[in-house]
C-alpha atoms as a PDB file:
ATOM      1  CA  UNK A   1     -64.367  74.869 -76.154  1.00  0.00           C
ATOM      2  CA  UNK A   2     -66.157  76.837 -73.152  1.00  0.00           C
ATOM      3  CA  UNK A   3     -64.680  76.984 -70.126  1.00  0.00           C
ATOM      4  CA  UNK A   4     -66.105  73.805 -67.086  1.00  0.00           C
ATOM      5  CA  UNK A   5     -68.714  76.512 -64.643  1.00  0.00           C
ATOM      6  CA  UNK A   6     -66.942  77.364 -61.643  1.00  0.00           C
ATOM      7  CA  UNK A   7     -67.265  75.864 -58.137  1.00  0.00           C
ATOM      8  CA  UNK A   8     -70.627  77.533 -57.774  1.00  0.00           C
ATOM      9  CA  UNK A   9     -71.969  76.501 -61.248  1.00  0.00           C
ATOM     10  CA  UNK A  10     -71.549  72.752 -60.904  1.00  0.00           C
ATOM     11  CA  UNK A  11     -72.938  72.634 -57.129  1.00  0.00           C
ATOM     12  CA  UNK A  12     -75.858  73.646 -59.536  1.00  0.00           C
ATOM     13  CA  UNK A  13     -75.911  71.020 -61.276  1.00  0.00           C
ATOM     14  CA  UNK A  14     -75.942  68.560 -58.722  1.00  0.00           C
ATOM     15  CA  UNK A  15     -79.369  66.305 -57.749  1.00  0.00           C
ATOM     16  CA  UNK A  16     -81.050  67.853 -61.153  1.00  0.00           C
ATOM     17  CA  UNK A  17     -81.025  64.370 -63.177  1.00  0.00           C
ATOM     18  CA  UNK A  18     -84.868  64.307 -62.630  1.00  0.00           C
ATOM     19  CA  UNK A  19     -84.966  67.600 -65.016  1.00  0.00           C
ATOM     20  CA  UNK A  20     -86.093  65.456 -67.829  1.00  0.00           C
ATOM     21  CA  UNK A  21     -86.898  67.667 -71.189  1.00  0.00           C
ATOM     22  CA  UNK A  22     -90.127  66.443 -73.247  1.00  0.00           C
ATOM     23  CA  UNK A  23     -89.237  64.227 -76.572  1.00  0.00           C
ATOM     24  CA  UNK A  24     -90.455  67.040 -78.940  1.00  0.00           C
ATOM     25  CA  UNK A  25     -87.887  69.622 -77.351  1.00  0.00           C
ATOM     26  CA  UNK A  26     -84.915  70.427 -79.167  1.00  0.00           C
ATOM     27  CA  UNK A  27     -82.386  73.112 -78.586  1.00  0.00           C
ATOM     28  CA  UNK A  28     -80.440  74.064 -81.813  1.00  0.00           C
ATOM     29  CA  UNK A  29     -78.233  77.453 -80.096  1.00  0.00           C
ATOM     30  CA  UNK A  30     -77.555  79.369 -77.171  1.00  0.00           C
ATOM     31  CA  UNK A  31     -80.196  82.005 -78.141  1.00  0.00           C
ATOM     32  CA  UNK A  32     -82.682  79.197 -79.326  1.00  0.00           C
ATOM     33  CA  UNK A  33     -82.556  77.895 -75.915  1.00  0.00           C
ATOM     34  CA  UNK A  34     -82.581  81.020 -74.022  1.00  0.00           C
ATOM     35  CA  UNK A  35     -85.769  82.077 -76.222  1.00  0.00           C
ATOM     36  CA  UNK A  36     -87.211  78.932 -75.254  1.00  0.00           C
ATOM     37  CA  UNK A  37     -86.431  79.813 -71.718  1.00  0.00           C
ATOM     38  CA  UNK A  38     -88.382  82.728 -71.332  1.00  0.00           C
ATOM     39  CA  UNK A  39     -91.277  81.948 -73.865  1.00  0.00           C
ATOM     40  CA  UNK A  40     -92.304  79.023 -71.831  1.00  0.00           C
ATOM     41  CA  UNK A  41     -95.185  79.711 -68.928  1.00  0.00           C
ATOM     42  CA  UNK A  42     -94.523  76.039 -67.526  1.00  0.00           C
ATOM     43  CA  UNK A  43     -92.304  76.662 -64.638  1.00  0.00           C
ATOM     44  CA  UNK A  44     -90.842  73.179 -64.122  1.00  0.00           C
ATOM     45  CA  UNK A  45     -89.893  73.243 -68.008  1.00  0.00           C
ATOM     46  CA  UNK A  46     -88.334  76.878 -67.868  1.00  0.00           C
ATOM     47  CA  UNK A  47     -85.826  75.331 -64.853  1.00  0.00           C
ATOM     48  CA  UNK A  48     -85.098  72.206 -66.949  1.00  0.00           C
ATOM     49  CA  UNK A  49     -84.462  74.316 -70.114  1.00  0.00           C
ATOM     50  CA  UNK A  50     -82.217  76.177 -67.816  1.00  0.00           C
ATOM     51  CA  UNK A  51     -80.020  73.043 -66.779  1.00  0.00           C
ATOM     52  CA  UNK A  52     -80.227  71.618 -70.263  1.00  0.00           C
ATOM     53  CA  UNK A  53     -79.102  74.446 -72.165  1.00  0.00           C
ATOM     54  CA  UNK A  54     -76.453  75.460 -69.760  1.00  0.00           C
ATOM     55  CA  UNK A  55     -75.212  71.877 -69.750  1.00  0.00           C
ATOM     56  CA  UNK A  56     -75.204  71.744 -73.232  1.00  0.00           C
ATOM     57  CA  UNK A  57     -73.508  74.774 -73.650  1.00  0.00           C
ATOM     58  CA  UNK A  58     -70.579  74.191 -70.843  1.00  0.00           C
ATOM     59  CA  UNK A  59     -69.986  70.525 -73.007  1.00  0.00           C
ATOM     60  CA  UNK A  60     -69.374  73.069 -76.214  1.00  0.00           C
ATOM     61  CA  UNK A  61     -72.594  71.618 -77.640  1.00  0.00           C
ATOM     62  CA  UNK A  62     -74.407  74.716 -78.874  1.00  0.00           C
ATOM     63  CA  UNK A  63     -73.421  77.558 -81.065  1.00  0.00           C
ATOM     64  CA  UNK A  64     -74.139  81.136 -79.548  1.00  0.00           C
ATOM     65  CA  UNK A  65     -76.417  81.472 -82.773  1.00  0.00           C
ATOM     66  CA  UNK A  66     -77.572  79.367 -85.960  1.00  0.00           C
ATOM     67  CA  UNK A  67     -76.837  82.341 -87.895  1.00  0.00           C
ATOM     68  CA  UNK A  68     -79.502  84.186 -89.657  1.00  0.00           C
ATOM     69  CA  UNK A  69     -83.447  82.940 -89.194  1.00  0.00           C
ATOM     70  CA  UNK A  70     -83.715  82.967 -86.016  1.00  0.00           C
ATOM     71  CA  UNK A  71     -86.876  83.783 -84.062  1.00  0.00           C
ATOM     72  CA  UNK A  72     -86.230  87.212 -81.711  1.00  0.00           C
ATOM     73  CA  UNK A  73     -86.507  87.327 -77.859  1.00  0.00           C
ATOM     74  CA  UNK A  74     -89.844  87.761 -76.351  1.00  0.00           C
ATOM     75  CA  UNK A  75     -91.235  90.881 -75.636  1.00  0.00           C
ATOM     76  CA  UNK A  76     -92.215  89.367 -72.395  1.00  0.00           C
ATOM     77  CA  UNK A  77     -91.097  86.011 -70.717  1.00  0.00           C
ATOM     78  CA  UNK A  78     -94.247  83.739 -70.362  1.00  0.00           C
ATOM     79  CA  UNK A  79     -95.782  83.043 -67.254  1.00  0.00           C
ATOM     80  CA  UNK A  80     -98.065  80.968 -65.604  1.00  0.00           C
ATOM     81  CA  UNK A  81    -101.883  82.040 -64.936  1.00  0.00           C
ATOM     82  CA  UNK A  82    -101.259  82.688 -60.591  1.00  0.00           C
ATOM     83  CA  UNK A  83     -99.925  84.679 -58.858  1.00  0.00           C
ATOM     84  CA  UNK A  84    -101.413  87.599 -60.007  1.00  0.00           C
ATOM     85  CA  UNK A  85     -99.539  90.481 -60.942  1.00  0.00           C
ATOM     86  CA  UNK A  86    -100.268  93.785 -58.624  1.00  0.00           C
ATOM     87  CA  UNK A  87     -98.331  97.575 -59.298  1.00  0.00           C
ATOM     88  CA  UNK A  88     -95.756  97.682 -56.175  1.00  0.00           C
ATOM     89  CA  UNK A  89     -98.011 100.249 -54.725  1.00  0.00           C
ATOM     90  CA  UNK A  90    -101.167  97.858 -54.525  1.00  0.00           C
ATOM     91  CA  UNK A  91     -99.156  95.331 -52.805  1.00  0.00           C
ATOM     92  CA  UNK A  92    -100.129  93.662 -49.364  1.00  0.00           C
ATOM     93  CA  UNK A  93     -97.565  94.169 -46.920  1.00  0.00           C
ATOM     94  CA  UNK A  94     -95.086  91.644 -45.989  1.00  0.00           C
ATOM     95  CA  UNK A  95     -95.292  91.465 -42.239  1.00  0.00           C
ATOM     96  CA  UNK A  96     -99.098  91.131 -41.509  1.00  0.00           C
ATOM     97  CA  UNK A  97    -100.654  88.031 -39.831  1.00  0.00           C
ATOM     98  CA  UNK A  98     -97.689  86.802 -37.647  1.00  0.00           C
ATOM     99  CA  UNK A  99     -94.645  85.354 -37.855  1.00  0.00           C
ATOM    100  CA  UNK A 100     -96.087  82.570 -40.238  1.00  0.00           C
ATOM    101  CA  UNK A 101     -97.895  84.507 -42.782  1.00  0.00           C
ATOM    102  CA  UNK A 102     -94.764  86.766 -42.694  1.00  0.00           C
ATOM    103  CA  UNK A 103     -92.284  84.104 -43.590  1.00  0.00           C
ATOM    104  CA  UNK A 104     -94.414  82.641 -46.752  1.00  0.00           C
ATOM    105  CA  UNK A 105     -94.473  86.370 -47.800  1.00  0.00           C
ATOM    106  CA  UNK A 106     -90.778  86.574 -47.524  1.00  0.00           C
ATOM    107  CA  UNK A 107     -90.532  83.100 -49.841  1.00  0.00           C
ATOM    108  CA  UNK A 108     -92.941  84.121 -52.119  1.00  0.00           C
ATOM    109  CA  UNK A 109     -91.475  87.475 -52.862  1.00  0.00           C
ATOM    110  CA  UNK A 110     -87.940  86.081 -52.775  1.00  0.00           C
ATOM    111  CA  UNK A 111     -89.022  83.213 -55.378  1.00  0.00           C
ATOM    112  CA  UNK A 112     -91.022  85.688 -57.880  1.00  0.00           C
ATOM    113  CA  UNK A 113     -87.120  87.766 -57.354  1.00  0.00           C
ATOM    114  CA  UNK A 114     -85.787  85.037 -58.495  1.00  0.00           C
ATOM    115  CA  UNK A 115     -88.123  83.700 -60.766  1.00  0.00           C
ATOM    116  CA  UNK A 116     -87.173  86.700 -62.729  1.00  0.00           C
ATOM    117  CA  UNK A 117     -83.633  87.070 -62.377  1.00  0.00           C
ATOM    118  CA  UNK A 118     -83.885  83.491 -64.408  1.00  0.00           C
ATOM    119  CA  UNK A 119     -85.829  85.319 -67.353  1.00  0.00           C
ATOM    120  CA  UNK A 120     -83.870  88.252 -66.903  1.00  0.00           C
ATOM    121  CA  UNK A 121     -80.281  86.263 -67.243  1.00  0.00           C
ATOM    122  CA  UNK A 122     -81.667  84.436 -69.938  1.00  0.00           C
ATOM    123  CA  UNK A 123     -82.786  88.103 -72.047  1.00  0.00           C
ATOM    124  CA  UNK A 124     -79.477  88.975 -71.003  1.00  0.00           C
ATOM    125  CA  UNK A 125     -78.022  86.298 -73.202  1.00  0.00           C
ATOM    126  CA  UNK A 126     -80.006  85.518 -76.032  1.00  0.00           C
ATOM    127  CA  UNK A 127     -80.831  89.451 -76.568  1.00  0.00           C
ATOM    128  CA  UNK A 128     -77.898  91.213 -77.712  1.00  0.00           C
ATOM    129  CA  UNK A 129     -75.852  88.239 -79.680  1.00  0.00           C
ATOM    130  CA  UNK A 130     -75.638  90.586 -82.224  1.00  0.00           C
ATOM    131  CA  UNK A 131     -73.107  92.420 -80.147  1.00  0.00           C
ATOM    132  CA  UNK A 132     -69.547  90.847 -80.577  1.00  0.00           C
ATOM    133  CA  UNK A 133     -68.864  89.412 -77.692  1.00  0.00           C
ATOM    134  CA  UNK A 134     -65.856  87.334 -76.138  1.00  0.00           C
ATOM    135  CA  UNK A 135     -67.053  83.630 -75.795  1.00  0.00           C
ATOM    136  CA  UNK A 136     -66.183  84.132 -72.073  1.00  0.00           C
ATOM    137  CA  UNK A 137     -68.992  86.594 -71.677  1.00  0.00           C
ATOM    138  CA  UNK A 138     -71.385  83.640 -72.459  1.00  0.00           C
ATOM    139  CA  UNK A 139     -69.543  81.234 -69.925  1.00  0.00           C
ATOM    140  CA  UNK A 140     -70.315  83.599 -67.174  1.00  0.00           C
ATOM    141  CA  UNK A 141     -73.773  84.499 -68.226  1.00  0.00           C
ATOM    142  CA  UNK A 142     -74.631  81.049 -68.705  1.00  0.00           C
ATOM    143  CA  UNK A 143     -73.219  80.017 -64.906  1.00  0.00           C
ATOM    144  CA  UNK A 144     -75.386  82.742 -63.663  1.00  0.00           C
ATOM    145  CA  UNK A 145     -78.623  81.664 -65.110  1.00  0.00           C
ATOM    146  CA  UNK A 146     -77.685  78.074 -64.125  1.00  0.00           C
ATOM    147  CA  UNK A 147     -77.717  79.683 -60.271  1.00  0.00           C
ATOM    148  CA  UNK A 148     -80.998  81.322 -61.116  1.00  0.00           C
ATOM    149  CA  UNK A 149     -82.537  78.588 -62.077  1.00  0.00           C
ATOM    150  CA  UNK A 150     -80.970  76.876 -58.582  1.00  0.00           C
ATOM    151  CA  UNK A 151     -82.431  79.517 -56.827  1.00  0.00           C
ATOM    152  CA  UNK A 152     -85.368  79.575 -57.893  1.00  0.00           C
ATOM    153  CA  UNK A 153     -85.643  75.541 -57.153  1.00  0.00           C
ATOM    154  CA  UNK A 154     -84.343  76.161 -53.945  1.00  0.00           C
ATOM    155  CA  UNK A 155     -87.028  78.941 -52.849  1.00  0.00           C
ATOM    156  CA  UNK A 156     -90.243  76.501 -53.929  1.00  0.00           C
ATOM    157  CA  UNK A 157     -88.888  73.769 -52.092  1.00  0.00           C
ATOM    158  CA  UNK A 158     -89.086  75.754 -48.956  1.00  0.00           C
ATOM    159  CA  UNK A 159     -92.179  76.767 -49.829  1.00  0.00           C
ATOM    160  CA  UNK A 160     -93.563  73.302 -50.221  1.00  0.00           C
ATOM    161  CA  UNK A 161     -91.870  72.065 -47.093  1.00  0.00           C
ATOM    162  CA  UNK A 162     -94.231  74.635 -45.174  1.00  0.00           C
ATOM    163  CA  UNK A 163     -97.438  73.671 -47.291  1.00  0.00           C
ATOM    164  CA  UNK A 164     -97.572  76.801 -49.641  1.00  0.00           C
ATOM    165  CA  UNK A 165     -96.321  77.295 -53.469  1.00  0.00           C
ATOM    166  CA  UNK A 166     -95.346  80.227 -55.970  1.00  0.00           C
ATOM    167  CA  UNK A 167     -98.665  81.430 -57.205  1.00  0.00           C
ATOM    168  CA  UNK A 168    -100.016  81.726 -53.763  1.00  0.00           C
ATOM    169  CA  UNK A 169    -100.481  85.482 -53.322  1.00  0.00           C
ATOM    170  CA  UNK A 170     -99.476  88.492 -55.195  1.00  0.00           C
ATOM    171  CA  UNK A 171     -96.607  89.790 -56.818  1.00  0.00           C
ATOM    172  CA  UNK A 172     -95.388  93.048 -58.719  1.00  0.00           C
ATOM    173  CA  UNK A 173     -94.512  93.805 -62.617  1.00  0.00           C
ATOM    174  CA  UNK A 174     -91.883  95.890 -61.574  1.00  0.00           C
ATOM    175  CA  UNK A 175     -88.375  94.383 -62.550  1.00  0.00           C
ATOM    176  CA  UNK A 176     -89.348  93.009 -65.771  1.00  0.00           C
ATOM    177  CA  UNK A 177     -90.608  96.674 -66.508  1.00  0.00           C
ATOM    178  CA  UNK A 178     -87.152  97.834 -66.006  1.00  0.00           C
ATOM    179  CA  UNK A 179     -85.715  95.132 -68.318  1.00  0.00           C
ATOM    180  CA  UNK A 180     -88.239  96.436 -71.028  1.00  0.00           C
ATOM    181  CA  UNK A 181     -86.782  99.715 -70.884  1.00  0.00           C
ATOM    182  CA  UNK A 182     -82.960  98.358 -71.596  1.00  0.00           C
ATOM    183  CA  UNK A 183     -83.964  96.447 -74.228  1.00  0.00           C
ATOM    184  CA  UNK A 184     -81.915  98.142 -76.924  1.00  0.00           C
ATOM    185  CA  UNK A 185     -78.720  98.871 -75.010  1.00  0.00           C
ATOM    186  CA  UNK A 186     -76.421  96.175 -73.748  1.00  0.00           C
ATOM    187  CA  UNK A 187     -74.584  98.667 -71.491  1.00  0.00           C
ATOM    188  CA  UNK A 188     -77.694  99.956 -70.114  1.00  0.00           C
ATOM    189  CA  UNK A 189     -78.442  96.167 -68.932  1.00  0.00           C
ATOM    190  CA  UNK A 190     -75.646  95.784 -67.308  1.00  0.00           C
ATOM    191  CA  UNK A 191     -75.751  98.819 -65.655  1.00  0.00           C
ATOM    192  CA  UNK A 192     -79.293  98.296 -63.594  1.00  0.00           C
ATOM    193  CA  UNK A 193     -79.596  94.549 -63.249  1.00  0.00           C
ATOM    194  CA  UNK A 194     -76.586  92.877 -62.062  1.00  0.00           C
ATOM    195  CA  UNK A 195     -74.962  96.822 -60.528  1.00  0.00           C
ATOM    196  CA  UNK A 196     -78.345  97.705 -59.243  1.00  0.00           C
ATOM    197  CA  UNK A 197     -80.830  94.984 -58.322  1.00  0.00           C
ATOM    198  CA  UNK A 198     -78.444  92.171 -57.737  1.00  0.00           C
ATOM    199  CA  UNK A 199     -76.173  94.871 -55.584  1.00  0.00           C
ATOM    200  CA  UNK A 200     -79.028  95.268 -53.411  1.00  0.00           C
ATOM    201  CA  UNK A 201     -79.691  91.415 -52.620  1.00  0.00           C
ATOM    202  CA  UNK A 202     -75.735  92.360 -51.655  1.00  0.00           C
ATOM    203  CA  UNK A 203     -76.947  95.125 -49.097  1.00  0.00           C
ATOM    204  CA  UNK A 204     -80.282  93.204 -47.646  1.00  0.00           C
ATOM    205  CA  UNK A 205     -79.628  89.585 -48.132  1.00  0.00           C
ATOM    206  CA  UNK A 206     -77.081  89.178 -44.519  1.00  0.00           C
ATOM    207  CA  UNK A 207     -79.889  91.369 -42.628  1.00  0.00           C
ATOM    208  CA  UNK A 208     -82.885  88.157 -44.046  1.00  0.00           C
ATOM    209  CA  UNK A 209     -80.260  85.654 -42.983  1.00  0.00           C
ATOM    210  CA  UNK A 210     -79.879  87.198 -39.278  1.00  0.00           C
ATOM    211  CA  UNK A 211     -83.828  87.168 -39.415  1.00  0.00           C
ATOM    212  CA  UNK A 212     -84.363  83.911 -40.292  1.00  0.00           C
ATOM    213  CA  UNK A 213     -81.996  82.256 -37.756  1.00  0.00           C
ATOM    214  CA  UNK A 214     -83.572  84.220 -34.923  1.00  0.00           C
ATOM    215  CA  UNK A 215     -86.526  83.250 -35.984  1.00  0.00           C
ATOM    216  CA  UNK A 216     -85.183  79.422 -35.903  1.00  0.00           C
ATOM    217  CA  UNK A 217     -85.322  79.188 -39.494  1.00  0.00           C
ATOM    218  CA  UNK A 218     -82.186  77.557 -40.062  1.00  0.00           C
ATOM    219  CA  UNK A 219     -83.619  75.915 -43.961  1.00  0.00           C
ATOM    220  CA  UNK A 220     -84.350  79.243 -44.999  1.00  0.00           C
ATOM    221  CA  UNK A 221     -81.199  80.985 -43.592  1.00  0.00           C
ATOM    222  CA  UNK A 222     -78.959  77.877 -45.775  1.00  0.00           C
ATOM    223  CA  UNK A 223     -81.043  78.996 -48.438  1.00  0.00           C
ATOM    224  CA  UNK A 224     -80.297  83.064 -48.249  1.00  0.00           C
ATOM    225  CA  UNK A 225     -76.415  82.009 -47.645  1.00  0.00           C
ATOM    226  CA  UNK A 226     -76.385  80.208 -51.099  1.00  0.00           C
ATOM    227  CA  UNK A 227     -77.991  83.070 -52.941  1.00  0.00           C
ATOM    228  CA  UNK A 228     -76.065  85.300 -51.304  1.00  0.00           C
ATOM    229  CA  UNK A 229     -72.758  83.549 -52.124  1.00  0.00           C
ATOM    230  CA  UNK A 230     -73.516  83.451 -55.747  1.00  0.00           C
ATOM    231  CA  UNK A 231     -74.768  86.892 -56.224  1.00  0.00           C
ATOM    232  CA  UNK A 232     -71.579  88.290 -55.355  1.00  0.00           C
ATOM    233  CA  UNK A 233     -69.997  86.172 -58.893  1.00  0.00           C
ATOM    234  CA  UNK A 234     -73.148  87.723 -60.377  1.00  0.00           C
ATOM    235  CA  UNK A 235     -72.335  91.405 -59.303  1.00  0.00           C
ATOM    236  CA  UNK A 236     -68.462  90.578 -60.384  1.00  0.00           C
ATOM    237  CA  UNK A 237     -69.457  89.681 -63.741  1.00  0.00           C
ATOM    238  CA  UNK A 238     -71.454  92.573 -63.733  1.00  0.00           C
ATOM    239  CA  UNK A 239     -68.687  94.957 -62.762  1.00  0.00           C
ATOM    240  CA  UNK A 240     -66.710  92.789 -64.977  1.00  0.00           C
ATOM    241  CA  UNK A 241     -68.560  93.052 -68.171  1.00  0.00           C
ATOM    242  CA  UNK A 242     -69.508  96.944 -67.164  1.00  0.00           C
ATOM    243  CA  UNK A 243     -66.139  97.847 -67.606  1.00  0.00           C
ATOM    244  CA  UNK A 244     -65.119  96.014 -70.315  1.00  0.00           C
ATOM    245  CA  UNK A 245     -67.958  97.649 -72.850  1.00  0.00           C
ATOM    246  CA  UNK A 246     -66.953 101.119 -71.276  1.00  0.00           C
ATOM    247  CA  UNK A 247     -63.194 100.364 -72.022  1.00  0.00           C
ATOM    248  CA  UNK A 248     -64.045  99.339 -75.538  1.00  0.00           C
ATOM    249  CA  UNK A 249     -65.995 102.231 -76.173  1.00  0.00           C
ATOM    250  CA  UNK A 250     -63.310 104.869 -74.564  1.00  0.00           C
ATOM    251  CA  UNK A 251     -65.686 105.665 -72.160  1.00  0.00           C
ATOM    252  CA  UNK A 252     -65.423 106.445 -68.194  1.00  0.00           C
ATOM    253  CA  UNK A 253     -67.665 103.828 -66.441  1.00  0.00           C
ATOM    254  CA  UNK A 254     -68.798 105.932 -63.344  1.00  0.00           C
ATOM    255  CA  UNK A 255     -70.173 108.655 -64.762  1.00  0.00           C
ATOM    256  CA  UNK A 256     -71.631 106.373 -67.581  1.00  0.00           C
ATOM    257  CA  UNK A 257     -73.154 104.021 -64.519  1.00  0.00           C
ATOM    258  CA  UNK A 258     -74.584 106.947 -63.261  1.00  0.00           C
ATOM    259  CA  UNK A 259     -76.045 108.035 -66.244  1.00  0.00           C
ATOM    260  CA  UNK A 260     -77.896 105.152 -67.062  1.00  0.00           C
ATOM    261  CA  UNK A 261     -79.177 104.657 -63.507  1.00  0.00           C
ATOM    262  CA  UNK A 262     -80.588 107.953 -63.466  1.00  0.00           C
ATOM    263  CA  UNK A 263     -82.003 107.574 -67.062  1.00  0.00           C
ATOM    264  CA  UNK A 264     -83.592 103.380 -66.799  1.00  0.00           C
ATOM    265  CA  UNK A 265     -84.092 102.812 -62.540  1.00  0.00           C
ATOM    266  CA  UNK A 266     -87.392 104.478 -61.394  1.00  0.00           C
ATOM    267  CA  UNK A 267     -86.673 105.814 -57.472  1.00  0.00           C
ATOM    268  CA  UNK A 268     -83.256 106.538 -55.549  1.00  0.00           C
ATOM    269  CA  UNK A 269     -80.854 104.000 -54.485  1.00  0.00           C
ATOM    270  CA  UNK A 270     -81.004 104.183 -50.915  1.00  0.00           C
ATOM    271  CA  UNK A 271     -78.461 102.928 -48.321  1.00  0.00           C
ATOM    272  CA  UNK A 272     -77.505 101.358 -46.118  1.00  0.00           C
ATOM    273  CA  UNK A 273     -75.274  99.591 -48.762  1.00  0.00           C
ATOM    274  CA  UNK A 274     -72.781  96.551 -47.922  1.00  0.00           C
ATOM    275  CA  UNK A 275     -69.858  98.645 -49.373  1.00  0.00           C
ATOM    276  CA  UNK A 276     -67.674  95.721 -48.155  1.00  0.00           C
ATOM    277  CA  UNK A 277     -69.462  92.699 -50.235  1.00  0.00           C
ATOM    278  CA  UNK A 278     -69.917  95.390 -53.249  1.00  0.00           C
ATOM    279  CA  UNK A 279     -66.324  96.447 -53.291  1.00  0.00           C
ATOM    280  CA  UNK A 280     -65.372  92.228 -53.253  1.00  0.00           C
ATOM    281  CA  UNK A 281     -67.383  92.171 -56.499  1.00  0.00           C
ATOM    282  CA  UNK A 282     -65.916  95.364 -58.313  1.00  0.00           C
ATOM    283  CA  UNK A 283     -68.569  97.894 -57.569  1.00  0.00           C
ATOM    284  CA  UNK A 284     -66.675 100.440 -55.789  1.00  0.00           C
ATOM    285  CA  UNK A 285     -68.882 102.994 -53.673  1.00  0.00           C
ATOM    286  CA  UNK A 286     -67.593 105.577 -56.535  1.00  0.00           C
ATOM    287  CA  UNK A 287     -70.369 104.140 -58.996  1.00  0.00           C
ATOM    288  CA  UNK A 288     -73.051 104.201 -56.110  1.00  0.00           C
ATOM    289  CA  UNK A 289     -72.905 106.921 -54.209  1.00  0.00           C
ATOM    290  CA  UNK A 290     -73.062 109.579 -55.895  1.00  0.00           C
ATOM    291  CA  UNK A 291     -76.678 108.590 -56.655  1.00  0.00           C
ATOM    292  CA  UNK A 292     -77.731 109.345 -53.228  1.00  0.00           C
ATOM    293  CA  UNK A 293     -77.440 113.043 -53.578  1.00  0.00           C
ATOM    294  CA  UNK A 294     -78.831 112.989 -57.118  1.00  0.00           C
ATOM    295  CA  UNK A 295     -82.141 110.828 -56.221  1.00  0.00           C
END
């Protein structure tokens, strides 16, 4: 029986009885639902999926797999027809047209981030069942797409509150490019999307809370402290999971971190890095810095 989510993973599933599934949607495993996850462009669907299959899954409803005959993970999660999708160097920058324009570029970027971290998560999970696994790996996976899922909820509200919407302007391709390029290697995953990218909401996200209550956005800054609290669990089960495949295959994991960084993440990591908050989570600064002189 899987372990009840944590503290943090059932404050996610609070007020989401509205996420009603459609009649003709069934989820038969943990993969089947994660595929379903990220195949689906409908954005109010992929968040109920999300609550559905993690609820399902914390009850000790769902299988990790049906076995063999399943269909494989998407090459790429589906998506609806706005925004459109820019390279990062065509991008409009964030702070033009005043403070307003500013802060619906801030939520719009922070809900395509986390728009992704949901299909990302979900990859993460339904990808590499063919990897023996302990059935605890699942439990935290599952809590963390749960939060994405929350966060992602959490971003469009404020959005909506101040007239605007996901779709609105712009976004990049850029992290589900890097996801493409760890699609074969479990370890590799780990390494640059919970160690990197979720390590750096770790090193920015306290400077966009200090922002946004200056500014007198107190809904936003509640907002930033809720992802912020939950992507430390997500950088501990990172760290967490890190080590354990580098322990199992008799492996050191800094050096092997720093390999794969260096081999899958495009540019340098660059400080100023929260060593505190990414210490907390099991990412000592041995993993991270030793980047800086190599980038």
């Amino acid at each position: 029986m899987p372990k009840l989510p944590g503290k943090n993973g059932a404050d996610a599933f609070a007020g989401q009885a509205h996420l009603a599934l459609p009649k003709d949607v069934t989820v038969k495993s943990l993969k089947d639902g994660a595929r379903q996850i990220l195949e689906t462009p409908d954005l109010d669907l992929k968040v109920a999926l999300a609550y559905h299959v993690a609820n399902k899954w914390f009850k000790g409803a769902l299988s990790i797999t049906r076995g063999t005959g399943e269909k494989p993970m998407p090459d790429r999660p589906g998506r609806p027809a706005k925004p459109e999708l820019l390279p990062p160097r065509d991008m409009p920058k964030r702070n033009q047209g005043g403070h307003k324009s500013g802060q619906v570029a801030l939520l719009h970027s922070l809900a395509h981030i986390e728009l992704n971290a949901v299909d990302l998560t979900w990859d993460l999970i339904g990808r590499f069942t063919n990897i023996p696994m302990p059935r605890s790996y699942y439990d935290d996976w599952v809590q963390v797409g749960l939060e994405e899922a929350k966060h992602f909820t959490l971003i469009q509200e404020r959005l909506a509150k101040i007239g605007h919407a996901y779709g609105d302007l712009p976004a990049h391709d850029g992290l589900w490019q890097t996801a493409q390029s760890t699609g074969t290697d479990l370890l590799a995953r780990l390494a640059i999307i919970p160690l990197v990218l979720e390590a750096r909401g770790l090193d920015i996200t306290p400077y966009m809370i200090e922002k946004a209550v200056a500014a007198g956005d107190e809904d936003t800054a509640r907002v930033l402290h809720i992802i912020y609290r939950d992507e430390k669990g997500h950088v501990a089960f990172g760290a967490k999971w890190f080590r354990f495949m580098c322990d199992r295959q008799r492996i050191r994991p800094e050096p092997r971190f720093q390999q794969l960084v260096k081999q899958h993440f495009k540019g340098p990591l660059k400080p100023p890095f929260n060593d505190r908050a990414r210490s907390e989570a099991g990412l000592t600064p041995g993993f991270y810095r030793p980047l800086i002189k190599l980038t």
